[in-house]
Structures are given as structure tokens and as C-alpha cells.
N, C-alpha and C. Protein backbone atom coordinates (compact mmCIF):
# COMPACT_ATOMS: atom_id res chain seq x y z
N UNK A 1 27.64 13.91 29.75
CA UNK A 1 26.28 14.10 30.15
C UNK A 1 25.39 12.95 29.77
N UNK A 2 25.95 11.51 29.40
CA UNK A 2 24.54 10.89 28.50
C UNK A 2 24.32 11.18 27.33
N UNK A 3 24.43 12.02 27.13
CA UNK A 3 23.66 12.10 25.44
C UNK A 3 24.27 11.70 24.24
N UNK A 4 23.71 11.14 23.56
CA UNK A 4 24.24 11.06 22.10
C UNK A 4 25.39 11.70 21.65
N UNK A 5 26.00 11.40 20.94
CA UNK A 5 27.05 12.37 19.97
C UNK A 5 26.38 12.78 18.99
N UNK A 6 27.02 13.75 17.88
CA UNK A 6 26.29 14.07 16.63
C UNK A 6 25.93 12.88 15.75
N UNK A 7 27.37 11.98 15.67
CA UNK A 7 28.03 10.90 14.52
C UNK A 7 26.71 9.58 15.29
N UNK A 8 26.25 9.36 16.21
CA UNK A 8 25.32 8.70 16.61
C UNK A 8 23.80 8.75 16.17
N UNK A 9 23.79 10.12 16.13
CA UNK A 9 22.01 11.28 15.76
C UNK A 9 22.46 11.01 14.28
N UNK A 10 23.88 11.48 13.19
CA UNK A 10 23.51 11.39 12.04
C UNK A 10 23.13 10.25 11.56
N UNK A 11 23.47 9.01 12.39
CA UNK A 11 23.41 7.90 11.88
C UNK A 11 21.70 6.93 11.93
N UNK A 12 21.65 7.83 12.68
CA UNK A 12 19.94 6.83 12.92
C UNK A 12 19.33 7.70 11.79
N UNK A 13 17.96 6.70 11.37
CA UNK A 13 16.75 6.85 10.79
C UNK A 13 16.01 8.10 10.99
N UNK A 14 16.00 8.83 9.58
CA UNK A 14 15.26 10.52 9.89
C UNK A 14 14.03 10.27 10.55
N UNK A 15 13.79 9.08 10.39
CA UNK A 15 12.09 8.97 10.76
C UNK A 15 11.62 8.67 12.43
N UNK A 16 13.19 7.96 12.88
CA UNK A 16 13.28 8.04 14.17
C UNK A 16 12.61 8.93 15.53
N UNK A 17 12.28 8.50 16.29
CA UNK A 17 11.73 9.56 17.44
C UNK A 17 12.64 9.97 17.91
N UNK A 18 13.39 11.08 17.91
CA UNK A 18 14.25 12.14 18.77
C UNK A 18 14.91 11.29 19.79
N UNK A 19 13.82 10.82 20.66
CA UNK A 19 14.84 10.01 21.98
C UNK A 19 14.78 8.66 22.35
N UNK A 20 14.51 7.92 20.68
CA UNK A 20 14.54 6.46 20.67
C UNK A 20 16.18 6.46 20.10
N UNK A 21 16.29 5.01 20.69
CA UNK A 21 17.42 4.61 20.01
C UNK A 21 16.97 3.54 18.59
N UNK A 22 17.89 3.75 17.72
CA UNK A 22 18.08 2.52 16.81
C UNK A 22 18.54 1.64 17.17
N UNK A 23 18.00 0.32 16.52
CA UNK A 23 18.36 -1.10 17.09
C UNK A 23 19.23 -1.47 15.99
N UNK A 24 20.67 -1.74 16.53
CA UNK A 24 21.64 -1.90 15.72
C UNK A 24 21.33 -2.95 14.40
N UNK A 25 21.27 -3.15 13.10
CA UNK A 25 20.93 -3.75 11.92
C UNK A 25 20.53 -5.08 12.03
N UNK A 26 21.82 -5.76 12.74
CA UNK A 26 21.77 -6.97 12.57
C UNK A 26 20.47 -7.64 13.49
N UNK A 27 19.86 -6.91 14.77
CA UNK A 27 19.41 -7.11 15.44
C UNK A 27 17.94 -7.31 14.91
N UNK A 28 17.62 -5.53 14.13
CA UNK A 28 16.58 -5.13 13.31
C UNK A 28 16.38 -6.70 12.67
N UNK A 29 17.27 -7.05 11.89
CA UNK A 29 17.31 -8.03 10.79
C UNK A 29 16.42 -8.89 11.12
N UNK A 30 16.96 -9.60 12.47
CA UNK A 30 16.73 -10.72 13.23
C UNK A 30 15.52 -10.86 13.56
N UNK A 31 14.76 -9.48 13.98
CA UNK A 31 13.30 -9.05 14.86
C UNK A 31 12.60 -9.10 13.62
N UNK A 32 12.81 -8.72 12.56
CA UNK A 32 11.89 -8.83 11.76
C UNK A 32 11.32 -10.39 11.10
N UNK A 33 12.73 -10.88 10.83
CA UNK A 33 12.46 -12.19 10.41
C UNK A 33 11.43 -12.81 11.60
N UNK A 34 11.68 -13.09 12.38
CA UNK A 34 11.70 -13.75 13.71
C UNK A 34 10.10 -13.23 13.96
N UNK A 35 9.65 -12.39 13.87
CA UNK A 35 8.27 -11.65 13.68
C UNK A 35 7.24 -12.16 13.33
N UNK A 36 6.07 -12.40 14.27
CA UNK A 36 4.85 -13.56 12.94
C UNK A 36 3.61 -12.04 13.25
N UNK A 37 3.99 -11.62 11.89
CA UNK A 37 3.66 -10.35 11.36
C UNK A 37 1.46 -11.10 10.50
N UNK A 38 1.44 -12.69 10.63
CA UNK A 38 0.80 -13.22 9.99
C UNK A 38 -0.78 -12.15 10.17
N UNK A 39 -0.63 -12.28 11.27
CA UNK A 39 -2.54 -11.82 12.09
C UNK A 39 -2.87 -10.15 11.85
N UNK A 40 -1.38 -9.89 12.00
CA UNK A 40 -1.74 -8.19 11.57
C UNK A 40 -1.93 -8.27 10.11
N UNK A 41 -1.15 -8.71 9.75
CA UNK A 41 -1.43 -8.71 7.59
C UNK A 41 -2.96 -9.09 7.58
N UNK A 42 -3.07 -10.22 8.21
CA UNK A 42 -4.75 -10.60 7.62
C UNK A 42 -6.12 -9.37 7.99
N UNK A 43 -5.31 -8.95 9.41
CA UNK A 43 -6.33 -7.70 10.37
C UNK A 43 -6.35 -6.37 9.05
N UNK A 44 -5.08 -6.54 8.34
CA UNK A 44 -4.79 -4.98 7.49
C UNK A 44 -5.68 -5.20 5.95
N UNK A 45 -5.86 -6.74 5.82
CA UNK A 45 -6.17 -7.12 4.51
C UNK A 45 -7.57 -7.28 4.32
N UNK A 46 -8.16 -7.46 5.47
CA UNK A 46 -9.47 -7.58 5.81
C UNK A 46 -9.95 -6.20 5.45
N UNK A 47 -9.58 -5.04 6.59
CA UNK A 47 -9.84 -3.78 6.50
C UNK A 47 -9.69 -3.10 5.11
N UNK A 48 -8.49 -3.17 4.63
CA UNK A 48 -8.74 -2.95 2.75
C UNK A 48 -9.72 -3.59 2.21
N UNK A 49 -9.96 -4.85 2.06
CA UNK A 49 -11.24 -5.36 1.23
C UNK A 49 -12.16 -4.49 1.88
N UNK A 50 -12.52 -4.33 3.17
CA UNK A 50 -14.33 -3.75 3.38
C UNK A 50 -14.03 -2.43 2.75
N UNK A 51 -12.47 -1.26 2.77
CA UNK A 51 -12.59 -0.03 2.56
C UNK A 51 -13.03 -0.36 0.50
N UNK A 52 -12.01 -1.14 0.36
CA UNK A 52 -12.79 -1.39 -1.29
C UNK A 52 -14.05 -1.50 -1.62
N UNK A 53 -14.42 -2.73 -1.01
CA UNK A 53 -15.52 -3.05 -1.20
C UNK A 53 -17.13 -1.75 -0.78
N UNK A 54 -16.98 -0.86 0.23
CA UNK A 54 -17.69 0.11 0.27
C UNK A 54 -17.63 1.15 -0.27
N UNK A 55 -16.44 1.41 -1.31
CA UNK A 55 -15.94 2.81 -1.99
C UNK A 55 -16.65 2.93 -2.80
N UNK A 56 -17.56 4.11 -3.51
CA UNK A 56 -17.64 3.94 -4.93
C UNK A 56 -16.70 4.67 -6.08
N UNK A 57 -15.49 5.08 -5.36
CA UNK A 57 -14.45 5.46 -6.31
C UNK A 57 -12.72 5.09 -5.56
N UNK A 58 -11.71 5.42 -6.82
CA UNK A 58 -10.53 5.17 -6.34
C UNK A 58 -10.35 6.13 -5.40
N UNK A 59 -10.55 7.54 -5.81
CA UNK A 59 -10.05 8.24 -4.74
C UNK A 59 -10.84 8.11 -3.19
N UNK A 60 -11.85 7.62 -3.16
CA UNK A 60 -12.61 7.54 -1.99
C UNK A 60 -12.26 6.49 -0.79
N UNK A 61 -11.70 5.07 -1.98
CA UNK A 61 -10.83 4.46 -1.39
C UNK A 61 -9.28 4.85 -0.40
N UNK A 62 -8.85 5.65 -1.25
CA UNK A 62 -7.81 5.89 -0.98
C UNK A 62 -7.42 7.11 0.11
N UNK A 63 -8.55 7.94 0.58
CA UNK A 63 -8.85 9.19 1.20
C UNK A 63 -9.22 7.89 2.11
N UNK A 64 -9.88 6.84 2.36
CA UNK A 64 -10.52 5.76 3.76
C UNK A 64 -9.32 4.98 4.18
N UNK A 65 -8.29 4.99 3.36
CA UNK A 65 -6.90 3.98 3.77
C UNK A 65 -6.33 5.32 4.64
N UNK A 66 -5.76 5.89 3.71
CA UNK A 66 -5.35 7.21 4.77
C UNK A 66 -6.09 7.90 5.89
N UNK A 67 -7.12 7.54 6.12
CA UNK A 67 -7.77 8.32 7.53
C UNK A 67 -7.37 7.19 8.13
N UNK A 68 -7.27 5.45 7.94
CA UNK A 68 -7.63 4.23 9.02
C UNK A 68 -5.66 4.49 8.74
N UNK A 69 -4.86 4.86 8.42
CA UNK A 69 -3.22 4.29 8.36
C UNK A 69 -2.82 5.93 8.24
N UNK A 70 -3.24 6.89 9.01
CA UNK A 70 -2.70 8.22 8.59
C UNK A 70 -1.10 8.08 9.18
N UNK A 71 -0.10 7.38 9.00
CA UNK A 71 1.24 7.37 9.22
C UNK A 71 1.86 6.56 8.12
N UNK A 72 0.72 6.19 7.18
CA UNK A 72 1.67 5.15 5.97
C UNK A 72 1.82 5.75 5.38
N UNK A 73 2.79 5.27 4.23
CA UNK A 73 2.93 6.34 3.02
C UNK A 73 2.25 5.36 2.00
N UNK A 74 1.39 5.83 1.00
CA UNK A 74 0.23 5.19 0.07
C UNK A 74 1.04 5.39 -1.12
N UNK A 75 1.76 6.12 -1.80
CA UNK A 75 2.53 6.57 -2.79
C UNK A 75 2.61 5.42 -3.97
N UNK A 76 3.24 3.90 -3.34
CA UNK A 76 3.32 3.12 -4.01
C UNK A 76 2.29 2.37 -4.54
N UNK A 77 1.28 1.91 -3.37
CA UNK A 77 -0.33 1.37 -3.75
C UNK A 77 -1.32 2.61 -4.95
N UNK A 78 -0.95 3.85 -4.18
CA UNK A 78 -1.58 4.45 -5.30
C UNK A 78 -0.69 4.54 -6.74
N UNK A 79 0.57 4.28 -7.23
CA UNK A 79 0.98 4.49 -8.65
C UNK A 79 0.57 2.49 -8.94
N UNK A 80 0.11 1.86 -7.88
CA UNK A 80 -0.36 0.52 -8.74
C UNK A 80 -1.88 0.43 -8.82
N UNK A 81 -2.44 1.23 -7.76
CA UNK A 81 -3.72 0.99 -8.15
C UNK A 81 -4.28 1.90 -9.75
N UNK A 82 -3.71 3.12 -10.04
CA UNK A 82 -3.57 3.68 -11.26
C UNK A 82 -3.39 2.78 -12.57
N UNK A 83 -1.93 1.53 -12.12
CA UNK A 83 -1.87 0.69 -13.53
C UNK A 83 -3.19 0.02 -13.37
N UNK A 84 -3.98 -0.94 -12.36
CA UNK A 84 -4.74 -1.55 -12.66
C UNK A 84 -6.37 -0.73 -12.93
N UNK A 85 -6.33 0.20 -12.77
CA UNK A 85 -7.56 0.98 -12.88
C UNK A 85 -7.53 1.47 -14.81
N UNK A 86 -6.24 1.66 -15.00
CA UNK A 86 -5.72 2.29 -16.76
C UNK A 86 -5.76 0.60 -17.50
N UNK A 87 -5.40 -0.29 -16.66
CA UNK A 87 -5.85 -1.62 -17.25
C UNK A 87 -6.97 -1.94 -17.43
N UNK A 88 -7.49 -1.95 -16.48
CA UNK A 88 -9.07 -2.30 -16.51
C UNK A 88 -10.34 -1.93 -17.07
N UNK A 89 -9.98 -0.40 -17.38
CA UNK A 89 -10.32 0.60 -18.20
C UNK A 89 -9.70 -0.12 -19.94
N UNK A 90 -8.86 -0.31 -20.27
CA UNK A 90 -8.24 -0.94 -21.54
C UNK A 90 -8.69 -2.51 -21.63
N UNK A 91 -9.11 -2.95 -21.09
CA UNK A 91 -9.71 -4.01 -21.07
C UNK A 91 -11.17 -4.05 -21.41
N UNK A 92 -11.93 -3.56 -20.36
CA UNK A 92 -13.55 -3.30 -20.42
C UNK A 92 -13.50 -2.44 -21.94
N UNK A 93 -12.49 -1.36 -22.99
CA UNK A 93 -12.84 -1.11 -23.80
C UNK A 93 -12.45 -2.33 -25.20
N UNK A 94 -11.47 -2.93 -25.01
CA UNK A 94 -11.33 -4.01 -25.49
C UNK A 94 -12.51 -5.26 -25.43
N UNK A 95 -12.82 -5.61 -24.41
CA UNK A 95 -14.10 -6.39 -24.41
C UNK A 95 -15.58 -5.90 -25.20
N UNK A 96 -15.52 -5.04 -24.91
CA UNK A 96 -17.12 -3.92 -25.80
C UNK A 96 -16.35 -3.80 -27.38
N UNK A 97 -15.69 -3.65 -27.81
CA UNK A 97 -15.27 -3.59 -28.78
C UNK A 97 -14.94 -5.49 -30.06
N UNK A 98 -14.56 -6.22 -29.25
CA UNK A 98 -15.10 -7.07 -29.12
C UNK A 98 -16.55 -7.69 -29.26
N UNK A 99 -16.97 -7.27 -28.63
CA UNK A 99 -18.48 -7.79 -28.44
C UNK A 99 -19.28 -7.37 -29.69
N UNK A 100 -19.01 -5.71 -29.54
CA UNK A 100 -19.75 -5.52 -31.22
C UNK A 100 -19.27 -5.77 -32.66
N UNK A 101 -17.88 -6.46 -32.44
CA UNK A 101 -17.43 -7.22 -33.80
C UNK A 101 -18.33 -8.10 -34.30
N UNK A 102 -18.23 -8.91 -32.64
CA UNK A 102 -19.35 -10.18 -33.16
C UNK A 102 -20.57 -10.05 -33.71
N UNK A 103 -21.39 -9.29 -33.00
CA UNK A 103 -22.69 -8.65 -32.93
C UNK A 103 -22.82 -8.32 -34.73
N UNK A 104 -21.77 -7.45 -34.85
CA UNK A 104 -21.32 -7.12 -36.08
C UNK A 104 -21.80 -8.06 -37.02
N UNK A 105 -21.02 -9.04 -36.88
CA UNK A 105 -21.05 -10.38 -37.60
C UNK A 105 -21.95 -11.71 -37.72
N UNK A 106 -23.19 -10.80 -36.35
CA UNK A 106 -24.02 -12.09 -36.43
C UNK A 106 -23.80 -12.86 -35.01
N UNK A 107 -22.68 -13.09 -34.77
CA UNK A 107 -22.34 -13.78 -33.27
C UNK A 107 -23.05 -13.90 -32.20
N UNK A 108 -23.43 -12.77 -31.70
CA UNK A 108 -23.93 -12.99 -30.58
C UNK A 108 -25.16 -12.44 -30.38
């Protein structure tokens, strides 16, 4: 009849569309390299800075990535934006702490 076998369906990508085919690996490989992915990165990098730059919180950010990319998975950006937010937070208390040593001491 045309259709697929099972051993064909188990083998493709869960994420696959039902009645796409997979592009055999080596091919994938090739298309990607071969890809000048440059203009979309800058189009995607742009759009993050303005969603940053207008947020006034992480999660608000991150609720504006997911409405403009509702098919990405954020999972990873959000467990890094967490380290740098728990950094930055350990820092800014390190700096004030800091500051009133000096102060402390006359310094500043």
C-alpha cells in the first residue's frame, strides 16, 4: 500500500509530523552544517534583548519568550538564567557588604 512499516515509524523522531519523512542522518548532518542559520540567530537575539530589556521580572521575561517561541523548549535558558540571577543576587550582596566595610573604616 505505500506506507511505512512499523521498524521505519519506530525509527524516526517522536517529535516528527506523522506524515513527514526523516532525512536520513548523514544528510541532516550536511543541511545543517551547510545552513547560514547567521540572520535568523541575530532576528532571535535581537527579539530577546527587547523581551529583556522591557521585562521588569525573570518570570515576565520568560512567560514573553514563550508566547513569541511557543514550540521551544525554555527548560535549559531557564535553569541558566536562575544561575545568573542566584549570582547576581550573591554579588550585589557581596558588593554592599563591601561597601560598608569601607564606609566602616572611613573609605568611602
Amino acid at each position: 500500500m505505500g506506507g511505512r512499516n512499523n521498524s521505519e515509524v519506530a525509527s524516526q523522531p517522536k517529535n516528527l509530523d506523522r506524515n513527514a519523512v526523516a532525512m536520513p542522518q548523514d544528510e541532516l548532518d550536511k543541511a545543517v552544517i551547510e545552513a547560514d542559520t547567521q540572520k535568523l540567530e541575530n532576528e532571535i537575539a535581537s527579539e530577546c534583548e527587547k523581551i529583556f530589556a522591557n521585562s521588569a521580572t525573570y518570570s515576565e521575561a520568560l512567560e514573553a519568550l514563550e508566547n513569541l517561541y511557543p514550540k521551544m523548549e525554555f527548560s535549559e535558558l531557564e535553569n541558566a538564567l536562575t544561575k545568573y540571577l542566584a549570582n547576581s543576587a550573591i554579588l550585589a550582596a557581596a558588593e554592599v557588604e563591601d561597601k560598608q566595610r569601607k564606609q566602616a573604616k572611613g573609605g568611602e
